[in-house]
N, C-alpha and C. Protein backbone atom coordinates (compact mmCIF):
# COMPACT_ATOMS: atom_id res chain seq x y z
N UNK A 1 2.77 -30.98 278.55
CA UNK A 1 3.38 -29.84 277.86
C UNK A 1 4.31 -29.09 278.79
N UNK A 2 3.84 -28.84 279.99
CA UNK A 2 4.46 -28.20 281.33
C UNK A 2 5.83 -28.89 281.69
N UNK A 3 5.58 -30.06 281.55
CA UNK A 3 6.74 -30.60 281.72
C UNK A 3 7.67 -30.54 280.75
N UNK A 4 7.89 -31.29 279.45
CA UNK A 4 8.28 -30.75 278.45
C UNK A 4 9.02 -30.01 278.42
N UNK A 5 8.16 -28.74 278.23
CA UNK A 5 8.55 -27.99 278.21
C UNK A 5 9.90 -27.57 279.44
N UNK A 6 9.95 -27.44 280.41
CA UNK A 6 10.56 -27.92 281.35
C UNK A 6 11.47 -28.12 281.37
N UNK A 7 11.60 -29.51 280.82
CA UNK A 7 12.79 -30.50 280.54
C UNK A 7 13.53 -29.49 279.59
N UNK A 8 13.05 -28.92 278.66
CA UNK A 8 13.72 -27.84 277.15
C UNK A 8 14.42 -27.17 277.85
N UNK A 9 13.83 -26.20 278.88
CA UNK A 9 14.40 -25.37 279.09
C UNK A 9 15.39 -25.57 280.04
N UNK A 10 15.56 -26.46 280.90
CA UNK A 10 16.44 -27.58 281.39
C UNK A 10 17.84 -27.54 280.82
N UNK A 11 17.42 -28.28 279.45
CA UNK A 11 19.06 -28.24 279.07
C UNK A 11 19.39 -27.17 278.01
N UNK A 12 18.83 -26.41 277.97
CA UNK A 12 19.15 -25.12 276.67
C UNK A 12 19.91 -24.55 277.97
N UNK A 13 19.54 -24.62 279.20
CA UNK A 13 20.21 -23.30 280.32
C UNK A 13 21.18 -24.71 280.52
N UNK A 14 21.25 -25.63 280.47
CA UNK A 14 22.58 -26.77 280.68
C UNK A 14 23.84 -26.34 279.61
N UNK A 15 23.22 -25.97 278.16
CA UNK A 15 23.78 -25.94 277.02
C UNK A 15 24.80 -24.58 277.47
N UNK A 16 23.57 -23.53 277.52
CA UNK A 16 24.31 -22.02 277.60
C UNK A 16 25.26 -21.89 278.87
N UNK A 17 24.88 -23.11 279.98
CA UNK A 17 25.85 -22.75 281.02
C UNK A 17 27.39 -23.70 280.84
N UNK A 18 27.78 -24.75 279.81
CA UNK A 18 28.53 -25.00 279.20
C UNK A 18 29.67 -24.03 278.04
N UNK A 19 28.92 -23.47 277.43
CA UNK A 19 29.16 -22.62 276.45
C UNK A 19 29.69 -21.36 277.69
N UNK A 20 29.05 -21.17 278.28
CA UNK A 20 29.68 -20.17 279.13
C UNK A 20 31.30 -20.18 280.43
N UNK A 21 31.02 -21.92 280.31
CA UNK A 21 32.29 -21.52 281.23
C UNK A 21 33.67 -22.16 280.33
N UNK A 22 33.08 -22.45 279.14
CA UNK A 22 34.16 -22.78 278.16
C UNK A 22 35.20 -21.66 277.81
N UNK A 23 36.06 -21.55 277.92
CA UNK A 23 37.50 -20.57 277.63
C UNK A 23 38.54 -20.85 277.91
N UNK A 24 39.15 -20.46 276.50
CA UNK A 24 40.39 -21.11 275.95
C UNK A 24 41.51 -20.53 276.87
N UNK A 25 42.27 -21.51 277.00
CA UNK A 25 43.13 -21.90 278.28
C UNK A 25 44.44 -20.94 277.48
N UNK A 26 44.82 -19.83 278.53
CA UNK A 26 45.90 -18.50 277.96
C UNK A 26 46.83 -19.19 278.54
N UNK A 27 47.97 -19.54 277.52
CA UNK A 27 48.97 -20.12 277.85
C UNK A 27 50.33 -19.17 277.85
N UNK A 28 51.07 -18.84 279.22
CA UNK A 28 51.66 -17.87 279.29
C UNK A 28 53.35 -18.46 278.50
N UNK A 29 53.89 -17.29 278.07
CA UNK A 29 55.16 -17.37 276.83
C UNK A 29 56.18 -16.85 278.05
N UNK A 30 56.88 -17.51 278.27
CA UNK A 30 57.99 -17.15 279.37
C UNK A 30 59.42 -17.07 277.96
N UNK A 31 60.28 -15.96 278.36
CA UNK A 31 61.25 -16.05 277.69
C UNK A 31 62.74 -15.34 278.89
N UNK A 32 63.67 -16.64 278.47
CA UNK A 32 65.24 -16.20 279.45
C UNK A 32 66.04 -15.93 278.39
N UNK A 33 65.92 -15.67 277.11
CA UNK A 33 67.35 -15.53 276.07
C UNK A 33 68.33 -16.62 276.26
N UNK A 34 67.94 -17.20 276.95
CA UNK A 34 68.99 -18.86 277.27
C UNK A 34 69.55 -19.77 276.09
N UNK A 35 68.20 -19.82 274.87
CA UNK A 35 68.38 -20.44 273.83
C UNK A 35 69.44 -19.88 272.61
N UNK A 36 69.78 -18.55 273.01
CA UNK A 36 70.43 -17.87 271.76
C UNK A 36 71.81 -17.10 271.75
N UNK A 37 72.36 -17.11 271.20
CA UNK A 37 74.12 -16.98 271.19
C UNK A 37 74.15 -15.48 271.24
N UNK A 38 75.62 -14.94 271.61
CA UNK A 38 75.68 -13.51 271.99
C UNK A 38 75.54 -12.75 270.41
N UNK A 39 74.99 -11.77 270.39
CA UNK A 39 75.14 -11.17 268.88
C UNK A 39 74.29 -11.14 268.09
N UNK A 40 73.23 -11.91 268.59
CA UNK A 40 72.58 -13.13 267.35
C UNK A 40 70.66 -11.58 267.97
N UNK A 41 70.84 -11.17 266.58
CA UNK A 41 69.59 -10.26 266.21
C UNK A 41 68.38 -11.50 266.33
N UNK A 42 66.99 -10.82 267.41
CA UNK A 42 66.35 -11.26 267.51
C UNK A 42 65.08 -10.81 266.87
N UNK A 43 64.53 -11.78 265.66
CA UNK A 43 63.23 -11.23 265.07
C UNK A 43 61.94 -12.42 265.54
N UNK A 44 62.01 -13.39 264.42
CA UNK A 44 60.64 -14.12 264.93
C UNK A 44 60.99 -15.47 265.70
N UNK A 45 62.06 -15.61 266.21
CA UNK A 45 62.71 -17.14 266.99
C UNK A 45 61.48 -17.59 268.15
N UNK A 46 60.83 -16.36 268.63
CA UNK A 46 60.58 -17.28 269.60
C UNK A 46 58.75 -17.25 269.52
N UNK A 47 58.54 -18.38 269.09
CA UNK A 47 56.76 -18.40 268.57
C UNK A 47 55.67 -17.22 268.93
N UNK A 48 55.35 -16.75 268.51
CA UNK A 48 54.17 -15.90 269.25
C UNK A 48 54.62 -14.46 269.22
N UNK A 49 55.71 -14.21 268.93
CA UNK A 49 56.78 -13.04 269.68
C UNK A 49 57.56 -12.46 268.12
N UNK A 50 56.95 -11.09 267.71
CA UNK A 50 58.44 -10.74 266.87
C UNK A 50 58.97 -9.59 267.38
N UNK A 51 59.97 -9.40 267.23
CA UNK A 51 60.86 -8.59 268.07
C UNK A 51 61.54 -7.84 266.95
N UNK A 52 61.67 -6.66 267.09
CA UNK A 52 62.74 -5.44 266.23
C UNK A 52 63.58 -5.04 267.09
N UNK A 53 64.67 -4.57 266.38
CA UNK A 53 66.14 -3.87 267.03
C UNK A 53 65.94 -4.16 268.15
N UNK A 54 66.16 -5.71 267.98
CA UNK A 54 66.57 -6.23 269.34
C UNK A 54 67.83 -7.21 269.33
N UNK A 55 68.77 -7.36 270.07
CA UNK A 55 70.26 -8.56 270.15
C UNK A 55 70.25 -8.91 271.21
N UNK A 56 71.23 -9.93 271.56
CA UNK A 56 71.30 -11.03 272.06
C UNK A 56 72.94 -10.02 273.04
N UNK A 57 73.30 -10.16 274.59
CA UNK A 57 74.43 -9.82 275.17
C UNK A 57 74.53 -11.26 276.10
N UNK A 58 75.78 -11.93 276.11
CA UNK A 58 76.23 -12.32 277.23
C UNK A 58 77.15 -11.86 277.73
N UNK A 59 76.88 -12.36 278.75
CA UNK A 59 77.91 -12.58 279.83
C UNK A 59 79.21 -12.83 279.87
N UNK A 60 80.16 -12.04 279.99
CA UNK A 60 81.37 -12.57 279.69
C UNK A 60 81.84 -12.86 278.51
N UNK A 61 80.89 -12.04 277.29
CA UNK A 61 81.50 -11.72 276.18
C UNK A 61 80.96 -10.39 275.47
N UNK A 62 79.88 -10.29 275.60
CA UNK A 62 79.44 -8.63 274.84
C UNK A 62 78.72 -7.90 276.42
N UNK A 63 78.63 -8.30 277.37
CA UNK A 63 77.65 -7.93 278.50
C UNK A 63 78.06 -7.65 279.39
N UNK A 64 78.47 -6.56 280.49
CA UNK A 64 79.21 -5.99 281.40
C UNK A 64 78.50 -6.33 282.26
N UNK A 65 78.58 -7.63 282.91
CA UNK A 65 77.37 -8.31 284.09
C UNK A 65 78.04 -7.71 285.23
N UNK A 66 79.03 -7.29 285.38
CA UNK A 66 79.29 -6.59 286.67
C UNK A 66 78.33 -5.17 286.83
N UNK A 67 77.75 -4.15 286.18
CA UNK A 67 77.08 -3.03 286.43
C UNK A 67 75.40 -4.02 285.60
N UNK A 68 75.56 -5.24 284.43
CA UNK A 68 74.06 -5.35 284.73
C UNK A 68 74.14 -6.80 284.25
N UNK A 69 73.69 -7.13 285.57
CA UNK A 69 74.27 -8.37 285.30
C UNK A 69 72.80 -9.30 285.01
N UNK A 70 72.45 -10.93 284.52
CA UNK A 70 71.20 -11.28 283.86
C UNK A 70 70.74 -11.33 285.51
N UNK A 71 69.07 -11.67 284.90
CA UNK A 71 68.53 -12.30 286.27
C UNK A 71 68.34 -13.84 286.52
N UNK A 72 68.59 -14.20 285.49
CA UNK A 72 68.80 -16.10 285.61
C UNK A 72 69.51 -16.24 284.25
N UNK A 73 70.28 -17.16 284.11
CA UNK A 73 71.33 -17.65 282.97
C UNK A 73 72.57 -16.22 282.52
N UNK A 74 72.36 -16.46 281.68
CA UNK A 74 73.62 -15.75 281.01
C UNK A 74 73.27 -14.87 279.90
N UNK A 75 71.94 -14.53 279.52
CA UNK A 75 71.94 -14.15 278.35
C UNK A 75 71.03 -13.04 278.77
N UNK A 76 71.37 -11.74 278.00
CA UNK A 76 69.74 -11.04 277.85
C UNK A 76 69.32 -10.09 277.22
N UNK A 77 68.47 -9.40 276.87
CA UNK A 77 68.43 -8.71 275.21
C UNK A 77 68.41 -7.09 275.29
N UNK A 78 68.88 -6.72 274.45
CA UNK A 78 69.27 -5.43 274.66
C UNK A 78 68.80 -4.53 272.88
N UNK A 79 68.65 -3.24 273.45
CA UNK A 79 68.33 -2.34 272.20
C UNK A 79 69.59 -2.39 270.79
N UNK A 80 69.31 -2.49 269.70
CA UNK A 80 70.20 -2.22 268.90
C UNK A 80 70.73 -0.64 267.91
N UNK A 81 69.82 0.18 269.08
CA UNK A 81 70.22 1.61 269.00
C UNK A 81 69.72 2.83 267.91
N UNK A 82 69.07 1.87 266.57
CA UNK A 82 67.80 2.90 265.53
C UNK A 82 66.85 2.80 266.27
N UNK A 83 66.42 2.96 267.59
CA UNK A 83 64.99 3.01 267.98
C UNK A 83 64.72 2.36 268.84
N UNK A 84 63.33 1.76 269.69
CA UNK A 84 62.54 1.17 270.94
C UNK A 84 62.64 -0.01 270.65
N UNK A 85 63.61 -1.15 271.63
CA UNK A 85 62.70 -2.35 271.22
C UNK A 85 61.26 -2.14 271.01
N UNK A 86 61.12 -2.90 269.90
CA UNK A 86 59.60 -3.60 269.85
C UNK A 86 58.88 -4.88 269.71
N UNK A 87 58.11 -5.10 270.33
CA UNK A 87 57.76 -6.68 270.28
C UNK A 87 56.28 -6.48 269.86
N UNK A 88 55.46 -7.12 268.34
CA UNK A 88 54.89 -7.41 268.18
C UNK A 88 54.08 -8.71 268.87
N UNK A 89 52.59 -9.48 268.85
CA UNK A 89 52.22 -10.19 269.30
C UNK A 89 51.08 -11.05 268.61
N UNK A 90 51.44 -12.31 268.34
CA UNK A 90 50.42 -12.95 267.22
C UNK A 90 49.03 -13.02 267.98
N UNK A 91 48.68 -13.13 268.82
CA UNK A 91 47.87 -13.19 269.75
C UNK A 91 47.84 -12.21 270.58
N UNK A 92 46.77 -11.10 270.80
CA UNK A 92 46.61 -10.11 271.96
C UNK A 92 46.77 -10.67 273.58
N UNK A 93 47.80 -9.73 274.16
CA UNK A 93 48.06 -10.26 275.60
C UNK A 93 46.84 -9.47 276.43
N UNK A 94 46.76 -10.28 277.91
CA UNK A 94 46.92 -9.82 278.99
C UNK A 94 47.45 -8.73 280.09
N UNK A 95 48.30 -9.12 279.82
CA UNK A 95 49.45 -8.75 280.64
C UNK A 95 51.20 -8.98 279.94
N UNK A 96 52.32 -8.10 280.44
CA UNK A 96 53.70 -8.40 279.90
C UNK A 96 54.25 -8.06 281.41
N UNK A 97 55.60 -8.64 281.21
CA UNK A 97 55.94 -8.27 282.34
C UNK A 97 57.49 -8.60 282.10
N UNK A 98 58.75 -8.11 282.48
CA UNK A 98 60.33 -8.35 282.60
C UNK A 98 60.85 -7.92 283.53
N UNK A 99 62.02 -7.85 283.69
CA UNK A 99 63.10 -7.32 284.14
C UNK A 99 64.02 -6.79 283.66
N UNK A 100 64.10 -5.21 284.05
CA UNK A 100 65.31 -4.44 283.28
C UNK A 100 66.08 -4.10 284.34
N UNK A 101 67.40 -3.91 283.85
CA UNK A 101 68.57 -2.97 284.49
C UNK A 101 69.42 -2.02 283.77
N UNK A 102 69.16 -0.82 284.20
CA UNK A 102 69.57 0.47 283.38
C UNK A 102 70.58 1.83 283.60
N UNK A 103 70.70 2.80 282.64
CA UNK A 103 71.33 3.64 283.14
C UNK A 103 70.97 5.32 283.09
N UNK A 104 69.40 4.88 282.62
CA UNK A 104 68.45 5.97 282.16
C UNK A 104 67.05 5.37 282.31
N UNK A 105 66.11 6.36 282.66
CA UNK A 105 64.93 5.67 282.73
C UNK A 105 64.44 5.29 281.76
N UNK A 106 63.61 3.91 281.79
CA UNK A 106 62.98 3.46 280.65
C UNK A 106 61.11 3.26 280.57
N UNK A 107 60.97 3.61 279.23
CA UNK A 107 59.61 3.89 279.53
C UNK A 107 58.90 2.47 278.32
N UNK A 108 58.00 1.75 279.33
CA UNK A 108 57.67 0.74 278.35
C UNK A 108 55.89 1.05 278.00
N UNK A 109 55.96 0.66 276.76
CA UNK A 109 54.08 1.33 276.08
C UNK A 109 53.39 0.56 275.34
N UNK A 110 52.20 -0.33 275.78
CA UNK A 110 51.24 -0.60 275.08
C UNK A 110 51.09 -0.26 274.07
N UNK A 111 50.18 -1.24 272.78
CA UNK A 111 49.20 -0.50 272.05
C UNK A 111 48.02 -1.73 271.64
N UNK A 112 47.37 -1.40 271.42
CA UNK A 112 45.91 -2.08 270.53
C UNK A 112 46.20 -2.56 269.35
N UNK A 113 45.82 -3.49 269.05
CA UNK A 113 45.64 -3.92 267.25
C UNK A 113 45.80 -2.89 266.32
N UNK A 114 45.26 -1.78 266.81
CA UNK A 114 44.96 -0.37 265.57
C UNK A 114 46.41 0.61 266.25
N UNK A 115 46.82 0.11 267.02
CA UNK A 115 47.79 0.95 267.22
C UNK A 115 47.88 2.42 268.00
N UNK A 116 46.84 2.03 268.63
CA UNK A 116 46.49 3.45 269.76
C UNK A 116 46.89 2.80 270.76
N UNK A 117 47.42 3.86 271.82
CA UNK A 117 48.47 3.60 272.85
C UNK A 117 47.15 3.06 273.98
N UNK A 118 47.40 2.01 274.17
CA UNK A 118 46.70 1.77 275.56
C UNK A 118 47.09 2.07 276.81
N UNK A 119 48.76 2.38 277.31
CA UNK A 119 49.10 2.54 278.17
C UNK A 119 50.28 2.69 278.63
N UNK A 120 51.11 3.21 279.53
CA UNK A 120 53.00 2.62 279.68
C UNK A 120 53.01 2.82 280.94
N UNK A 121 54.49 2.28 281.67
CA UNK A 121 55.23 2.37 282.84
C UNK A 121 56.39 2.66 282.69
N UNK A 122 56.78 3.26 283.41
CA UNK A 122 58.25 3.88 283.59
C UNK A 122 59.12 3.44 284.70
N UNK A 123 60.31 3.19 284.39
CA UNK A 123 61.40 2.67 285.89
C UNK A 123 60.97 3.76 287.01
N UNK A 124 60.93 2.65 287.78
CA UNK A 124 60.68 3.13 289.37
C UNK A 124 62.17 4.12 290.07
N UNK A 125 63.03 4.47 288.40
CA UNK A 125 64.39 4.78 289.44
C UNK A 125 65.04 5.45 288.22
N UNK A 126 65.83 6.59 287.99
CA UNK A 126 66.90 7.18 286.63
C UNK A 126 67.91 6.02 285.79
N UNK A 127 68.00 5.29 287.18
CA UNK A 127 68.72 4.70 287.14
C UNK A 127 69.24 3.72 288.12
N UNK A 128 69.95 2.01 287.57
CA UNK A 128 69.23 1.18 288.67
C UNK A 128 70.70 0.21 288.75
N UNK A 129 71.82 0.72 287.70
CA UNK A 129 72.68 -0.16 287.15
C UNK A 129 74.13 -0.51 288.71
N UNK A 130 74.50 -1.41 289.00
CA UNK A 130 75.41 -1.52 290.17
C UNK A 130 75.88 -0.32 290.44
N UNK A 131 76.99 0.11 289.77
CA UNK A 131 77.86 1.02 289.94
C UNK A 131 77.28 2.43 290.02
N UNK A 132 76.30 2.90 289.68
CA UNK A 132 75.53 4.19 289.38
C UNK A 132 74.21 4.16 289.69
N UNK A 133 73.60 3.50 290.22
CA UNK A 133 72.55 3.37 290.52
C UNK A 133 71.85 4.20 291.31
N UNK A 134 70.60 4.65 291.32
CA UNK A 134 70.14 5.69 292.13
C UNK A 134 70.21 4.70 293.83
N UNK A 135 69.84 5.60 294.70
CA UNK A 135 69.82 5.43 295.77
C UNK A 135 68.51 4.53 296.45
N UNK A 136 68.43 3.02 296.89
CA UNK A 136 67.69 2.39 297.01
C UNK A 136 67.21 1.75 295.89
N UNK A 137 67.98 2.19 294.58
CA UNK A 137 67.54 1.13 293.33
C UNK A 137 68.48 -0.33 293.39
N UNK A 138 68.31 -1.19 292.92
CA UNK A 138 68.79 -2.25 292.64
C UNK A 138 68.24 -3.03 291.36
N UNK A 139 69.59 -3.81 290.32
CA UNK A 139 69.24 -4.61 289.46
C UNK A 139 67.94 -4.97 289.48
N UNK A 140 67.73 -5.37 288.04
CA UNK A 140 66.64 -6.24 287.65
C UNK A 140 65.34 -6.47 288.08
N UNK A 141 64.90 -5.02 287.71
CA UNK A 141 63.88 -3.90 288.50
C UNK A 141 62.46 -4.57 287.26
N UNK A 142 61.55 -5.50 287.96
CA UNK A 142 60.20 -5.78 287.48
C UNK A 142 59.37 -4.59 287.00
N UNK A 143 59.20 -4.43 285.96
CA UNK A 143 57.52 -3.91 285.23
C UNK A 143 56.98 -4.52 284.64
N UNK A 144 55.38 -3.99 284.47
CA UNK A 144 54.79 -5.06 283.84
C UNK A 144 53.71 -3.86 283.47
N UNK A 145 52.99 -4.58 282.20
CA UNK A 145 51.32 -3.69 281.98
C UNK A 145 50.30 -4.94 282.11
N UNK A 146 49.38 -4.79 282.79
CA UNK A 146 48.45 -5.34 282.92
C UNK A 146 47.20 -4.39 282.87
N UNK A 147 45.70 -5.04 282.94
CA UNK A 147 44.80 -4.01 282.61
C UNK A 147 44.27 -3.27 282.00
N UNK A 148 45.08 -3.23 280.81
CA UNK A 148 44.73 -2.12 280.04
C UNK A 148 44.27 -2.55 278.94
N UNK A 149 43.68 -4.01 278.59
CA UNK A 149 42.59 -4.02 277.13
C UNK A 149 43.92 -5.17 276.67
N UNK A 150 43.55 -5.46 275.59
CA UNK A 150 44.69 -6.63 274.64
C UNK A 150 45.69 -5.78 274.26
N UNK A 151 46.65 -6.20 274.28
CA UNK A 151 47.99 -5.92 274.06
C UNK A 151 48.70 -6.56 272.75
N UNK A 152 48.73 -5.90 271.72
CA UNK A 152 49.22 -6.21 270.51
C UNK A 152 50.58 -5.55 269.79
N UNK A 153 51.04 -4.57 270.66
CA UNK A 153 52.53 -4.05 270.59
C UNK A 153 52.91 -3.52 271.61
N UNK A 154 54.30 -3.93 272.28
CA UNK A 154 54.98 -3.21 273.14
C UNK A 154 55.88 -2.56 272.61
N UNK A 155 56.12 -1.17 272.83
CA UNK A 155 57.78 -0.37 272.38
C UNK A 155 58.53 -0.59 274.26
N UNK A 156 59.64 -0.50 274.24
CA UNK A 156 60.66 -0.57 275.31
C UNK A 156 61.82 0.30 274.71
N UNK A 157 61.79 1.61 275.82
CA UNK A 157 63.02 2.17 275.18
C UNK A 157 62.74 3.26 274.58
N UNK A 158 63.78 4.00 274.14
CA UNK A 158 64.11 5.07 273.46
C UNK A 158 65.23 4.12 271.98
N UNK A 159 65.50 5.62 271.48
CA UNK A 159 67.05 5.16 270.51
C UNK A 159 68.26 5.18 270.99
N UNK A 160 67.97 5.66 272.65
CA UNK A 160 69.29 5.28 273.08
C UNK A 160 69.50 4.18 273.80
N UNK A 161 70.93 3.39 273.95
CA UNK A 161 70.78 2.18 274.52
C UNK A 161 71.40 2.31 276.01
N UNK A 162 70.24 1.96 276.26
CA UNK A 162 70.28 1.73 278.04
C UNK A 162 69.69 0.99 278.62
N UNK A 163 69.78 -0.17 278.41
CA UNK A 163 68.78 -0.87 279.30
C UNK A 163 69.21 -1.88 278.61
N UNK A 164 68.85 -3.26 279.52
CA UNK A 164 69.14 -4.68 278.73
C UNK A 164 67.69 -5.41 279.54
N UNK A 165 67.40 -6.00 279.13
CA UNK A 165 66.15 -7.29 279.70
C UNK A 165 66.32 -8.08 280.05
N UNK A 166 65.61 -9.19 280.98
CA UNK A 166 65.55 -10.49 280.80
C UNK A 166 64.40 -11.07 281.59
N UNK A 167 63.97 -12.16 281.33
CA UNK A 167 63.25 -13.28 281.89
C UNK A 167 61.69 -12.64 281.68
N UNK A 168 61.44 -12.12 280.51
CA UNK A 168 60.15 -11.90 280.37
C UNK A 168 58.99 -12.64 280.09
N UNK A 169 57.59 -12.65 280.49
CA UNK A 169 56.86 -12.83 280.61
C UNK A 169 55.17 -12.46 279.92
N UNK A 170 55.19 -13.27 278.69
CA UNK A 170 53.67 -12.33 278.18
C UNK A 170 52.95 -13.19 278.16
N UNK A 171 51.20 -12.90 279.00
CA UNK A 171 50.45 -13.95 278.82
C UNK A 171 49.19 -13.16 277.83
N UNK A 172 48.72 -14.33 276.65
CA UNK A 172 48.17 -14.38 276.22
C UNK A 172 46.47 -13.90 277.09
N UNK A 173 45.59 -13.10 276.38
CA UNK A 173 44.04 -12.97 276.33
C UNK A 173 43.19 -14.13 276.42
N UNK A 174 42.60 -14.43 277.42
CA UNK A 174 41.46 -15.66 277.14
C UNK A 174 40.37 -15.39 276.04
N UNK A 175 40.28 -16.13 275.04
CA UNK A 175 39.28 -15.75 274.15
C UNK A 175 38.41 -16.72 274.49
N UNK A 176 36.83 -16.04 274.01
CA UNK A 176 35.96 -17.18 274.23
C UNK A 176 35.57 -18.06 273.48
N UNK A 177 35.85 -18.75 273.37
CA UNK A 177 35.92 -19.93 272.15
C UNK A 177 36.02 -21.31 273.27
N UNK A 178 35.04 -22.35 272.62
CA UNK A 178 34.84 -23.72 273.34
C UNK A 178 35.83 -24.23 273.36
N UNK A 179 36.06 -25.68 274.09
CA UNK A 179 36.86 -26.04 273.96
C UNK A 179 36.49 -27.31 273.31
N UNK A 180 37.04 -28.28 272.61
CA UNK A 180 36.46 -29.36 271.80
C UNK A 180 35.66 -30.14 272.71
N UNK A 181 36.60 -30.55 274.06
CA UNK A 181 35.19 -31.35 274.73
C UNK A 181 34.08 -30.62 274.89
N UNK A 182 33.88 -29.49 275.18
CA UNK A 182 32.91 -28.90 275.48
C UNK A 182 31.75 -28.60 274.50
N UNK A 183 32.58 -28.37 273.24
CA UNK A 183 31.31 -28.29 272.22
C UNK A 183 30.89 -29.48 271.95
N UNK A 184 31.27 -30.99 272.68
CA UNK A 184 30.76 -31.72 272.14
C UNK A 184 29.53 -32.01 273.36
N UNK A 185 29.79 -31.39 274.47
CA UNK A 185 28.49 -31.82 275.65
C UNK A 185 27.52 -30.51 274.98
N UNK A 186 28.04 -29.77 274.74
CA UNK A 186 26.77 -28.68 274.15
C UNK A 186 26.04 -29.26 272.72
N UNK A 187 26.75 -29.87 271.76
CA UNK A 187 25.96 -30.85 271.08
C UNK A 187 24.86 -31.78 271.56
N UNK A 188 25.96 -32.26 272.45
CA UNK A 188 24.58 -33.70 273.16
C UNK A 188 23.22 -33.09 273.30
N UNK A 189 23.38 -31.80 274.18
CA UNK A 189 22.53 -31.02 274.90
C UNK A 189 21.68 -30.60 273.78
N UNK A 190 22.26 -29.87 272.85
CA UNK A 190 20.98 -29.81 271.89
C UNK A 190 20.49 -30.79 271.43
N UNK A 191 21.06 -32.02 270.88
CA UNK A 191 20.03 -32.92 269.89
C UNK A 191 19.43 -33.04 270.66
N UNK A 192 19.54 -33.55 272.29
CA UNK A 192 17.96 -33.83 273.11
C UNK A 192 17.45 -33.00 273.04
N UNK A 193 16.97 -32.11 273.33
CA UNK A 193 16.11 -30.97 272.92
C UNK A 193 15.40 -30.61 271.91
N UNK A 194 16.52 -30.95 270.89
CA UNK A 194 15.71 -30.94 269.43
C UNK A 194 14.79 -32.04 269.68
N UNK A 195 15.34 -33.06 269.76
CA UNK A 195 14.28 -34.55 269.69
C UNK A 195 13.02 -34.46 270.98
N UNK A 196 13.79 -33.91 272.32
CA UNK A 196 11.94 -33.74 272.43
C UNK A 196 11.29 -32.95 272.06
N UNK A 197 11.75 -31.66 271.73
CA UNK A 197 10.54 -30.49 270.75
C UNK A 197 10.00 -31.49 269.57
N UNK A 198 10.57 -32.59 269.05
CA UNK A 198 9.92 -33.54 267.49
C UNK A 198 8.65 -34.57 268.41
N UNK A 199 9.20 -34.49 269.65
CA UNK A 199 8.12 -36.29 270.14
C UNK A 199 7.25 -35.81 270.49
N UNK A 200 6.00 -37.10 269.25
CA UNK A 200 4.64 -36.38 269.22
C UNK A 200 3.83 -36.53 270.46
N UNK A 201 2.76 -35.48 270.50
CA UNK A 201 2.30 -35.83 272.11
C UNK A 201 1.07 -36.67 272.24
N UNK A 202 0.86 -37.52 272.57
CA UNK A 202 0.00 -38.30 272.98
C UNK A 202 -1.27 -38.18 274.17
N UNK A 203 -2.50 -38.23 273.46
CA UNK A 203 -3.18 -38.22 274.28
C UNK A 203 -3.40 -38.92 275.49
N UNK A 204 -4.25 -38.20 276.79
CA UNK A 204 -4.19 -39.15 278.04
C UNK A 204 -5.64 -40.34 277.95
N UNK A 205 -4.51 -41.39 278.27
CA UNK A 205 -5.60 -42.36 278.37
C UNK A 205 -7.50 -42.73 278.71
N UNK A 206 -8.16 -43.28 278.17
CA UNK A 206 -9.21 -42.88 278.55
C UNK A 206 -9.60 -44.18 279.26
N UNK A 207 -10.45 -44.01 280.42
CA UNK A 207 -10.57 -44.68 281.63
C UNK A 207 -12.03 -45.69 280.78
């Protein structure tokens, strides 16, 4: 019985320590505006991601890359002036993170599923743009929110337009949920268990 028993409890703590290190692999959403033409209003293009009063500037046609210029390619997204970018999120993040260059400070803000503010950051500078730039600021100035619980809306911005983006970064929440191989070794693990709690016990031999 001692043993048995034993063995049960063996793989139920085999089972639960499976089940425990199972979690779903957060696959981070990198975005450069690379894919999309100057002009071109950005809502649900890029999977995972919807975006309001937000457009598309290049380089050398709607985008004054001399005072802000991208941080890789040619393209990068900018306010369309009724209000904060906003980026909804089909999946609660982690963490967000970009690069802005501006001509006013910009204040970027969390929120929760329910829409209570979890958190914001503000430019490290008034202002960061070549020509006007505060003193020791420079282009394509990194923020990010991390820490602060799942992330299910970012605002960026005011209604005024100052600021353009690029090369952002949102990684998805690890949820705990198995992964298919894994629920299938936590299967194995139970039917044995089940089947020796069923095998009948047999008496010890008599001499």
């Amino acid at each position: 019985m001692s043993s048995r028993l034993s063995l049960t409890m063996k793989t139920t703590f085999l089972a639960a320590a499976l089940l425990g290190c199972s979690l779903a692999r957060a696959v981070p959403i990198a975005v450069d505006f690379e894919a999309f033409t100057s002009g071109q209003t950005l809502t649900t293009e890029v999977p995972g991601l919807t975006f309001s009063n937000t457009v598309i500037l290049t380089a050398g046609v709607t985008l004054n890359e001399v005072d802000f210029p991208p941080r890789s390619g040619v393209n990068v997204a900018h306010g369309l002036g009724a209000g904060p970018i906003t980026i909804d999120f089909a999946a609660p993040l982690d963490s967000f993170a970009a690069y802005f260059t501006y001509n006013s400070a910009v204040t970027m803000t969390a929120y929760d599923s329910a829409l209570a503010v979890l958190g914001s950051v503000t430019s490290a500078f008034s202002a960061n743009y070549v020509s006007g730039g505060d003193a020791g600021a420079s282009p394509n100035e990194l923020m990010q929110l991390a820490g602060l619980g799942q992330i299910s809306r970012l605002t960026i911005g005011d209604s005024a337009i100052n600021f353009v983006m690029d090369d952002l970064l949102a990684v998805p929440a690890v949820v705990n949920v198995p992964e298919p191989r894994t629920v299938g070794l936590i299967l194995v693990g139970l039917v044995m268990m089940w089947r020796m709690t069923l095998r009948p016990r047999h008496a010890p031999a008599q001499r």
